[in-house]
Protein backbone atom coordinates (compact mmCIF):
# COMPACT_ATOMS: atom_id res chain seq x y z
CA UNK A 1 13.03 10.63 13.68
CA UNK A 2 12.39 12.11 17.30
CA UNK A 3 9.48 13.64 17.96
CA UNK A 4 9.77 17.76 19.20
CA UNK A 5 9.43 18.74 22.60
CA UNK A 6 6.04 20.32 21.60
CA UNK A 7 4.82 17.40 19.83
CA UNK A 8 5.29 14.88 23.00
CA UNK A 9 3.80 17.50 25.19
CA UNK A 10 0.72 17.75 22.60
CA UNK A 11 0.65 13.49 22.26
CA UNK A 12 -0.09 13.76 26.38
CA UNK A 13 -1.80 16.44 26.35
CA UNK A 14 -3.85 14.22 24.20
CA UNK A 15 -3.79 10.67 26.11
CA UNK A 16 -4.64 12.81 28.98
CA UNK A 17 -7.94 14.28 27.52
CA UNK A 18 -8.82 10.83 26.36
CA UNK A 19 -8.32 9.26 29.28
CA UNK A 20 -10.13 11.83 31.04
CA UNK A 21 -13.21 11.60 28.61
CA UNK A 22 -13.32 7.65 29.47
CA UNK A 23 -13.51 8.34 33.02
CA UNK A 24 -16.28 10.84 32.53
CA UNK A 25 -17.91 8.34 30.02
CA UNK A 26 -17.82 5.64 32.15
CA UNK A 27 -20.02 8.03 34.98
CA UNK A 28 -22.54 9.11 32.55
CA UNK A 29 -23.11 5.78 31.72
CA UNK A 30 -23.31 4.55 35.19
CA UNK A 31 -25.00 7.48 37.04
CA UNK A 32 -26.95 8.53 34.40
CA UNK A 33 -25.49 12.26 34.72
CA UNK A 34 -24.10 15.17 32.30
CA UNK A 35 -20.11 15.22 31.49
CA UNK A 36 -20.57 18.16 33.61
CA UNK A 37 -21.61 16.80 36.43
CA UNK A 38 -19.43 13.52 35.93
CA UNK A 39 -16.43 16.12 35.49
CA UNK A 40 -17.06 17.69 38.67
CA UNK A 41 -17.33 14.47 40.55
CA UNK A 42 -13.94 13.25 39.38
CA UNK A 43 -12.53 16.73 40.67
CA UNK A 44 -14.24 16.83 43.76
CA UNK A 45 -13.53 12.90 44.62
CA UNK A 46 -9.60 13.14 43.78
CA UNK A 47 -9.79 16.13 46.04
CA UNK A 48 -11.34 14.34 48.99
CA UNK A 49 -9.22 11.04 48.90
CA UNK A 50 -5.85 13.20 48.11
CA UNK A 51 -5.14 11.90 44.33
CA UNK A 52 -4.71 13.34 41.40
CA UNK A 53 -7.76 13.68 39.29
CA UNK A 54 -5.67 11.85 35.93
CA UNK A 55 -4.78 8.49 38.17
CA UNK A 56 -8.46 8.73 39.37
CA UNK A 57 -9.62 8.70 35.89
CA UNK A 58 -7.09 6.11 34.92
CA UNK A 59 -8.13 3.58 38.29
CA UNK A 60 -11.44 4.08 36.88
CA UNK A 61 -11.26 3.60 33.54
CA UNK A 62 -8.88 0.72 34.49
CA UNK A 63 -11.71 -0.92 36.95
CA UNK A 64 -14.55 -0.38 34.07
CA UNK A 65 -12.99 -2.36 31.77
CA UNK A 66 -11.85 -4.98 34.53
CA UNK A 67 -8.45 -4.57 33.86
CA UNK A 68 -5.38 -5.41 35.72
CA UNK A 69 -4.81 -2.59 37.85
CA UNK A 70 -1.32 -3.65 39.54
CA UNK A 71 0.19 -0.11 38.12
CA UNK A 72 -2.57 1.89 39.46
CA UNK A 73 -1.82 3.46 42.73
CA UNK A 74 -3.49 1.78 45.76
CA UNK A 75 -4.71 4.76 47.08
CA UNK A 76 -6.23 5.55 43.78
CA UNK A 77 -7.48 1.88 43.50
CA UNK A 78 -9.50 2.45 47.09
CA UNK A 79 -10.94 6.14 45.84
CA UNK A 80 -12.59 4.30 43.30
CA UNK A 81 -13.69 1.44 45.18
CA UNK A 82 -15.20 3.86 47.90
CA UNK A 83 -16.84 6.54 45.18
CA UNK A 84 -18.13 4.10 42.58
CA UNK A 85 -17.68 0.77 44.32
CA UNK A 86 -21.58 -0.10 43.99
CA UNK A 87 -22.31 1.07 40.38
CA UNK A 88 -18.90 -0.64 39.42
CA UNK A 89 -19.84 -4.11 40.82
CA UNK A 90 -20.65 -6.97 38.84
CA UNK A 91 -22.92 -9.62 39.50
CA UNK A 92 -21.81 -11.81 42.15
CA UNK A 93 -19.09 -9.58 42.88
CA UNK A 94 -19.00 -7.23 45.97
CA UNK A 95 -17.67 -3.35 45.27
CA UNK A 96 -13.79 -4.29 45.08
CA UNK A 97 -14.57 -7.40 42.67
CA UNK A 98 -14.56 -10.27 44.80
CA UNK A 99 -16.79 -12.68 45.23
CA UNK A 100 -20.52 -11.90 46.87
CA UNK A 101 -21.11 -14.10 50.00
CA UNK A 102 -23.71 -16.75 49.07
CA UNK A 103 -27.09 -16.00 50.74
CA UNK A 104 -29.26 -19.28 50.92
């Protein structure tokens, strides 16, 4: 059976609010801020590098979790990189996951 009109629209409605408590999940836990605050910092930093605030979230949720992000948007990929680059980086990985240079 097909689902409704309304029922798809509610499903995204849906993956879109999850997706978008991830992304604000994944800030908390990193910047040690309120959802609030996390919220407004998605906003504010899709604003400033021109994307969408749902890809942002995505790119970052998709970057937490070190997942492949070859269908995220490289303009998205490179708003992450420059908001959350540092707190995102692993160790011995510089803030768009590559390798650290070796100091000795």
């Amino acid at each position: 059976m097909e689902l409704r009109q309304t029922d798809r629209a509610r499903d995204a409605r849906r993956g879109g609010q999850r997706r978008l408590g991830a992304a604000e999940g994944v800030l908390v836990a990193l910047r040690h801020c309120s959802l609030d605050e996390a919220f407004t910092d998605i906003v504010q930093t899709a604003q400033r590098h021109n994307v969408a605030p749902m890809e942002l979230a995505d790119g970052l949720v998709a970057i937490a979790e070190n997942d492949a992000t070859y269908d995220v948007d490289d303009a998205v990929v490179a708003a992450v990189s420059r908001a959350w680059g540092d707190l995102l980086a692993r160790p011995g990985q510089d803030r768009y996951g590559e390798p650290a240079p070796q100091s000795h």
